[in-house]
PDB file of N, CA and C in Angstrom:
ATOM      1  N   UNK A   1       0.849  -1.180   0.000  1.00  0.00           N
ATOM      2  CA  UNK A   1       0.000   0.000   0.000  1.00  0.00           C
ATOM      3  C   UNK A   1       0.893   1.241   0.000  1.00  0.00           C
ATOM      4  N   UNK A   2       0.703   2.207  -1.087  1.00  0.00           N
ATOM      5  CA  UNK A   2       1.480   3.111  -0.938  1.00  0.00           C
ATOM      6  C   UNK A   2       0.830   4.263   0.315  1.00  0.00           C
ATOM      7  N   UNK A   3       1.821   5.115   0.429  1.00  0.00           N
ATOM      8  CA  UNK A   3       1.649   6.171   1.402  1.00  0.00           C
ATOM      9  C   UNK A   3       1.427   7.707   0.698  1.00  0.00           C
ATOM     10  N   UNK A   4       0.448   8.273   1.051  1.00  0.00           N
ATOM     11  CA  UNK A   4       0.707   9.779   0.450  1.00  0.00           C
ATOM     12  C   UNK A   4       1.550  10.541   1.102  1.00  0.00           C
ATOM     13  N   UNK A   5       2.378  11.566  -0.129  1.00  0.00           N
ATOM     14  CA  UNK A   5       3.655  12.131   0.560  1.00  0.00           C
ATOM     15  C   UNK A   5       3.682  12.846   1.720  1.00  0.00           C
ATOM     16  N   UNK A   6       2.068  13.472   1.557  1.00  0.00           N
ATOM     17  CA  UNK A   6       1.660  14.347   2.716  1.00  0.00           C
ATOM     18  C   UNK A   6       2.045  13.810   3.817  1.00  0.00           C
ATOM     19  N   UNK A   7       1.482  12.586   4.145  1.00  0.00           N
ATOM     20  CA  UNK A   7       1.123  11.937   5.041  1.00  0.00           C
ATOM     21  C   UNK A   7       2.708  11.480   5.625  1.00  0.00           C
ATOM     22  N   UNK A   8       3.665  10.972   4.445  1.00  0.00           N
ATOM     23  CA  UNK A   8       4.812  11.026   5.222  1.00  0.00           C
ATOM     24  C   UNK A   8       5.687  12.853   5.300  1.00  0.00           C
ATOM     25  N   UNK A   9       5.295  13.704   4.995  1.00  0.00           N
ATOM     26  CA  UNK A   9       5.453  14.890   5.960  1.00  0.00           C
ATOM     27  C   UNK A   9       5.433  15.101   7.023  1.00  0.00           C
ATOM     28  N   UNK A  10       3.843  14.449   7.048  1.00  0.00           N
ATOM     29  CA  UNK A  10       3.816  15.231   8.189  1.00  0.00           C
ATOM     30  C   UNK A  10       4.511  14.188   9.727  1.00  0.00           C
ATOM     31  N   UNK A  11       4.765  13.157   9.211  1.00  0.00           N
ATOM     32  CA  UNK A  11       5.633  12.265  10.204  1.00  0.00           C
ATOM     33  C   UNK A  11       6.871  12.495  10.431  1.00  0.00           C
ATOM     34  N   UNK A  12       7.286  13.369   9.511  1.00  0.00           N
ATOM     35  CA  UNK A  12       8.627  13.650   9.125  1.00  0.00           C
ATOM     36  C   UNK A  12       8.864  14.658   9.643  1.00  0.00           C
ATOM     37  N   UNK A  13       8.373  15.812   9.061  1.00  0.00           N
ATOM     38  CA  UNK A  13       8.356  17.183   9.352  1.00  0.00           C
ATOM     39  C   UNK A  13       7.070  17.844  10.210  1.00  0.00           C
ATOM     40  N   UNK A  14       6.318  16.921  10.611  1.00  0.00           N
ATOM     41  CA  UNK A  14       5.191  17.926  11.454  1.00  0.00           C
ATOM     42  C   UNK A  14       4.293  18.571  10.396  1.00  0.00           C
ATOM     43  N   UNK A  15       4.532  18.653   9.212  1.00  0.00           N
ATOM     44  CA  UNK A  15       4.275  19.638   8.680  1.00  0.00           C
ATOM     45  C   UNK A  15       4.004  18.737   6.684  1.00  0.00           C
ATOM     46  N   UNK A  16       2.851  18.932   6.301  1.00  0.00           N
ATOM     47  CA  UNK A  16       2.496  17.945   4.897  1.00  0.00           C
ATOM     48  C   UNK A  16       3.509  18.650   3.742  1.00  0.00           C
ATOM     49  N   UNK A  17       4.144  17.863   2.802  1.00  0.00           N
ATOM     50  CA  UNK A  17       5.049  18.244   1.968  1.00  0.00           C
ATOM     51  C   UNK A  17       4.350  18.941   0.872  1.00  0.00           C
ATOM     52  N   UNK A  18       4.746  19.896   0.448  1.00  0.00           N
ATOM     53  CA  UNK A  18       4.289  20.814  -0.702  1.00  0.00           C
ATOM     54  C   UNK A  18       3.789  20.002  -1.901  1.00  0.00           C
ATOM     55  N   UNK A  19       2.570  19.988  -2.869  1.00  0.00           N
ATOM     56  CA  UNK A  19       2.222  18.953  -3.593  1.00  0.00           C
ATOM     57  C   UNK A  19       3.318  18.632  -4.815  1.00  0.00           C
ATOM     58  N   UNK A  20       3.962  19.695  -5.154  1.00  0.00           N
ATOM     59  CA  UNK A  20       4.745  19.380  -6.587  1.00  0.00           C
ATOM     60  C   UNK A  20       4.379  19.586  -7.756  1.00  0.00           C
ATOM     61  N   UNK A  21       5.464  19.308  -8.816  1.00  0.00           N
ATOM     62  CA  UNK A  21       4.853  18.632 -10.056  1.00  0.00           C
ATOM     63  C   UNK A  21       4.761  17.202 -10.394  1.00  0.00           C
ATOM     64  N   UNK A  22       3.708  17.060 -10.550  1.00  0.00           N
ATOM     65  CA  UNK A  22       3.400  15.686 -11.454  1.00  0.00           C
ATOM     66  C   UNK A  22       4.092  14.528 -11.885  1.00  0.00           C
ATOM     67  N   UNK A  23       5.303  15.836 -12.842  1.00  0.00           N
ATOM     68  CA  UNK A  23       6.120  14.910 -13.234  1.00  0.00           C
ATOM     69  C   UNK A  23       7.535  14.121 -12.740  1.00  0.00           C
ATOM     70  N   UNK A  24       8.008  14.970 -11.173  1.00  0.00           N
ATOM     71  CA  UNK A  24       8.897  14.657 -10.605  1.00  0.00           C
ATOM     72  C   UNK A  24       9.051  13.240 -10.429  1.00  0.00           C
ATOM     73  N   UNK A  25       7.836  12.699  -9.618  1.00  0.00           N
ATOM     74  CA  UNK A  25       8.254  11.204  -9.551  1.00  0.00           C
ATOM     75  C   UNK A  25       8.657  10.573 -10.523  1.00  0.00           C
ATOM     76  N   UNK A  26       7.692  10.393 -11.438  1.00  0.00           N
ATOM     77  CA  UNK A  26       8.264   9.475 -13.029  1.00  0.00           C
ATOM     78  C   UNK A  26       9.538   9.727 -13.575  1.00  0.00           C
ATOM     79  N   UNK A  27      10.237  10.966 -13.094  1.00  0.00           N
ATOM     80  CA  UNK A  27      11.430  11.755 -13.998  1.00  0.00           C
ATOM     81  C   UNK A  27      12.335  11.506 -12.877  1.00  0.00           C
ATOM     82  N   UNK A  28      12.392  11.046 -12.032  1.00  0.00           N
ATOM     83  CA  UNK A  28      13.087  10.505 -10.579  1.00  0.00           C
ATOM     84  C   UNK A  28      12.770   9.359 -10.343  1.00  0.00           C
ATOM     85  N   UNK A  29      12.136   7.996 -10.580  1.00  0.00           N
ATOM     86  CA  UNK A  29      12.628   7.065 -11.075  1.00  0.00           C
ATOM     87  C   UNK A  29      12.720   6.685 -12.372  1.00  0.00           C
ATOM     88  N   UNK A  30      12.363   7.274 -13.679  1.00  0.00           N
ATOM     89  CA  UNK A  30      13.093   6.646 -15.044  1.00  0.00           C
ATOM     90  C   UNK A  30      14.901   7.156 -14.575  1.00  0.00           C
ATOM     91  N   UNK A  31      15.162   8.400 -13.782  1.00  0.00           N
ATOM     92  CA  UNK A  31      16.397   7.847 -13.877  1.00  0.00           C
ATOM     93  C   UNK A  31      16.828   7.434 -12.994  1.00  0.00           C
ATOM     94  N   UNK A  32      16.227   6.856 -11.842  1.00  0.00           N
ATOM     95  CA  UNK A  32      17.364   5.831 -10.985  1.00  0.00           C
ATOM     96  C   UNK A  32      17.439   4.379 -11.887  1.00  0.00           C
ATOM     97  N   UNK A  33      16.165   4.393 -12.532  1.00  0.00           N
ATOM     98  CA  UNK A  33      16.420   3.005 -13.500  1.00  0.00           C
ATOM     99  C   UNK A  33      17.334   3.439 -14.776  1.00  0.00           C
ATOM    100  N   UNK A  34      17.556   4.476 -15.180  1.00  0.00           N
ATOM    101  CA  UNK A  34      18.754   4.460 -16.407  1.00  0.00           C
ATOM    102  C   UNK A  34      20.174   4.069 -15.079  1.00  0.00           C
ATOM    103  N   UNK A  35      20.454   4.484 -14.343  1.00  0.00           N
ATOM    104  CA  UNK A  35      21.412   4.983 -13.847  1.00  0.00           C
ATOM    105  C   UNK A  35      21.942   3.708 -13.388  1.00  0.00           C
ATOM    106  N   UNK A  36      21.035   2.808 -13.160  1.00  0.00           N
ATOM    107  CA  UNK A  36      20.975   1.136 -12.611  1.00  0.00           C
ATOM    108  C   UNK A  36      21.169   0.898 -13.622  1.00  0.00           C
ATOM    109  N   UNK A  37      20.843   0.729 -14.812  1.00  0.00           N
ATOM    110  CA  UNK A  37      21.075   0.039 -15.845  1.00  0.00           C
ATOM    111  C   UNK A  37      22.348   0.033 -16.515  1.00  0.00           C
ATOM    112  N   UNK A  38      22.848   1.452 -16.387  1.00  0.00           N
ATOM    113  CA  UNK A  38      23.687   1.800 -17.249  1.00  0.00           C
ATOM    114  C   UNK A  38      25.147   1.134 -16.191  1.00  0.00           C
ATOM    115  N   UNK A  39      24.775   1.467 -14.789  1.00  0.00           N
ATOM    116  CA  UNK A  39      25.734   0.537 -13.810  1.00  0.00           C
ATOM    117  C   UNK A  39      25.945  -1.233 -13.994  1.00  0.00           C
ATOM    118  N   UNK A  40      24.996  -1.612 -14.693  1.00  0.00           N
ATOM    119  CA  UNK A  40      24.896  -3.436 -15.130  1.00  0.00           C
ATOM    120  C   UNK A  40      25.038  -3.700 -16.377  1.00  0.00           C
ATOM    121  N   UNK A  41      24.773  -2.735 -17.457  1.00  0.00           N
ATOM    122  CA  UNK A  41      24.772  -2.998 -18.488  1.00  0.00           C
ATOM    123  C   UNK A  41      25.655  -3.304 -19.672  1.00  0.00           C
ATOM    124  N   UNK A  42      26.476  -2.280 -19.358  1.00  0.00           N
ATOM    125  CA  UNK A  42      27.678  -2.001 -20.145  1.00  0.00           C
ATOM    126  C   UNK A  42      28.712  -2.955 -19.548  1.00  0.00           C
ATOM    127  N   UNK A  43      29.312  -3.131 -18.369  1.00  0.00           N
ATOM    128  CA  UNK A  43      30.112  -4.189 -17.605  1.00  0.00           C
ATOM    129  C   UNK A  43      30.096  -5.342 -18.009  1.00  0.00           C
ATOM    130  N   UNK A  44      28.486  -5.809 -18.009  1.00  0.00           N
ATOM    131  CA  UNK A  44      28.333  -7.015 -18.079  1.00  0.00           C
ATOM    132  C   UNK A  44      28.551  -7.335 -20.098  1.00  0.00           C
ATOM    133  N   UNK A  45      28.149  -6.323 -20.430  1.00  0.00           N
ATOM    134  CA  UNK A  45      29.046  -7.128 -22.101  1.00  0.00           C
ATOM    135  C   UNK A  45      30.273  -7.339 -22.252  1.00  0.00           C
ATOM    136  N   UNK A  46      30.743  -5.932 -21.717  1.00  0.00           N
ATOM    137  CA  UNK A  46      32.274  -5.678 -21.789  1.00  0.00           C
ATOM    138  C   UNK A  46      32.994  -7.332 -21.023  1.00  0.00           C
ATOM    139  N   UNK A  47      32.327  -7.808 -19.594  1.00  0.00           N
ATOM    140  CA  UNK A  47      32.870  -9.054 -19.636  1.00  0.00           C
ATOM    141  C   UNK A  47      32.296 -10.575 -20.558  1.00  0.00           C
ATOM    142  N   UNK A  48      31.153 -10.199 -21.061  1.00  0.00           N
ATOM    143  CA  UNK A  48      31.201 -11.798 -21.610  1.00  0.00           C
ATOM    144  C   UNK A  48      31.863 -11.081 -22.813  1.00  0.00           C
ATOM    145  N   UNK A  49      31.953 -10.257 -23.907  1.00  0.00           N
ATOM    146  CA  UNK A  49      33.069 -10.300 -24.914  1.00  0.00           C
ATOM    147  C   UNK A  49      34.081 -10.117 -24.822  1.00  0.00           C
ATOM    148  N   UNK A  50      34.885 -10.333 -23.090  1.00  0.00           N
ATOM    149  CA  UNK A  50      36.169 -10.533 -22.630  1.00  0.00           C
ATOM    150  C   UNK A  50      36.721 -12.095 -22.991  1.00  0.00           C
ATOM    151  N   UNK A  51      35.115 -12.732 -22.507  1.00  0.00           N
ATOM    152  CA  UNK A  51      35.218 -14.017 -22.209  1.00  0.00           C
ATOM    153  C   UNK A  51      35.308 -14.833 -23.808  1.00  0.00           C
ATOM    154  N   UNK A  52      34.258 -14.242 -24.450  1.00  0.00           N
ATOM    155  CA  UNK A  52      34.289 -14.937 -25.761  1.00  0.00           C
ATOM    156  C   UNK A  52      35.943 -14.502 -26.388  1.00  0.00           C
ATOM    157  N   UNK A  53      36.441 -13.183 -26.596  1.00  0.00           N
ATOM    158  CA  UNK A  53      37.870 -13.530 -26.886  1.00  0.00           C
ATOM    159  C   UNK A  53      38.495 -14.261 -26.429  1.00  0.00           C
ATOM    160  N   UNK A  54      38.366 -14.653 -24.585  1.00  0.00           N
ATOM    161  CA  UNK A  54      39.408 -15.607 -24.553  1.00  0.00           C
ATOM    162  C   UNK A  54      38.954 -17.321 -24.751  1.00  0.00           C
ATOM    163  N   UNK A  55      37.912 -17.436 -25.132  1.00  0.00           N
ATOM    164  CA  UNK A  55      37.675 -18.718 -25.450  1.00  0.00           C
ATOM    165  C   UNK A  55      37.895 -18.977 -26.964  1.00  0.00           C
ATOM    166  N   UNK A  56      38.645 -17.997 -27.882  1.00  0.00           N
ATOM    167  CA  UNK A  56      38.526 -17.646 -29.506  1.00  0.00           C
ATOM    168  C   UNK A  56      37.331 -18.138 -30.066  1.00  0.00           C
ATOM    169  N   UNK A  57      36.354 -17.942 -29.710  1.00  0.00           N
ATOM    170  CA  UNK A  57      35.000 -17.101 -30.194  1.00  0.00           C
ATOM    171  C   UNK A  57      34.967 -15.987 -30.750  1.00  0.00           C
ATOM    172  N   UNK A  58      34.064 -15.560 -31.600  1.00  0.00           N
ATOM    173  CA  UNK A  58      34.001 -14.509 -31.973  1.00  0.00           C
ATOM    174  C   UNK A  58      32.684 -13.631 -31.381  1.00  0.00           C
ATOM    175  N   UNK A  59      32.073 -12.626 -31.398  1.00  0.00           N
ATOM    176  CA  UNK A  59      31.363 -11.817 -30.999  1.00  0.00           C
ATOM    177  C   UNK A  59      29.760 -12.553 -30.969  1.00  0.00           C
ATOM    178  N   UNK A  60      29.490 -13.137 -32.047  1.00  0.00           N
ATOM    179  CA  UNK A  60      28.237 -14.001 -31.941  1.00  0.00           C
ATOM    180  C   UNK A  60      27.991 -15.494 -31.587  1.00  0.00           C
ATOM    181  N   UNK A  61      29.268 -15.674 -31.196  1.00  0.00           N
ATOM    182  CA  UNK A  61      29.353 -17.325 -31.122  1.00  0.00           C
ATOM    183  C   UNK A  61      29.932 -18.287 -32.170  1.00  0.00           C
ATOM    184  N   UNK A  62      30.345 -17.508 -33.034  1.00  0.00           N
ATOM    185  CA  UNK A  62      31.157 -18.588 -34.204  1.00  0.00           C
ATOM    186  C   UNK A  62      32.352 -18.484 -34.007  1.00  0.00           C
ATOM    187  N   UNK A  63      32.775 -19.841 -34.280  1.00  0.00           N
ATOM    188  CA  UNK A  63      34.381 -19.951 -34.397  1.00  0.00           C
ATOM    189  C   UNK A  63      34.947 -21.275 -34.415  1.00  0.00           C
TER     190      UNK A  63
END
């Protein structure tokens, strides 16, 4: 069950949090999810086409 922000304001601060824009949330997590992604994403090719060079493979699996 989510919580309204107010509601954790006012637990927080005594006081209900200002409503915002709209779009903050969605635009504050699309990028903790780029930011995650981009932390797993790139690594993880960079090591399996570490791995396929050293097994002399090539990039798609032939060899």
């Amino acid at each position: 069950m989510a919580v309204p922000p107010a509601l954790v304001g006012i637990g927080y601060l005594g006081r209900p949090w200002p409503g915002g824009p709209a779009w903050l949330l969605p635009a504050a997590a699309a990028t903790v999810a780029v930011v995650a992604w981009l932390s797993v994403e790139p690594p993880a090719r960079r090591l399996v086409a570490a791995a396929e060079r050293r097994e002399g493979r090539g990039a798609r699996g032939e060899g």
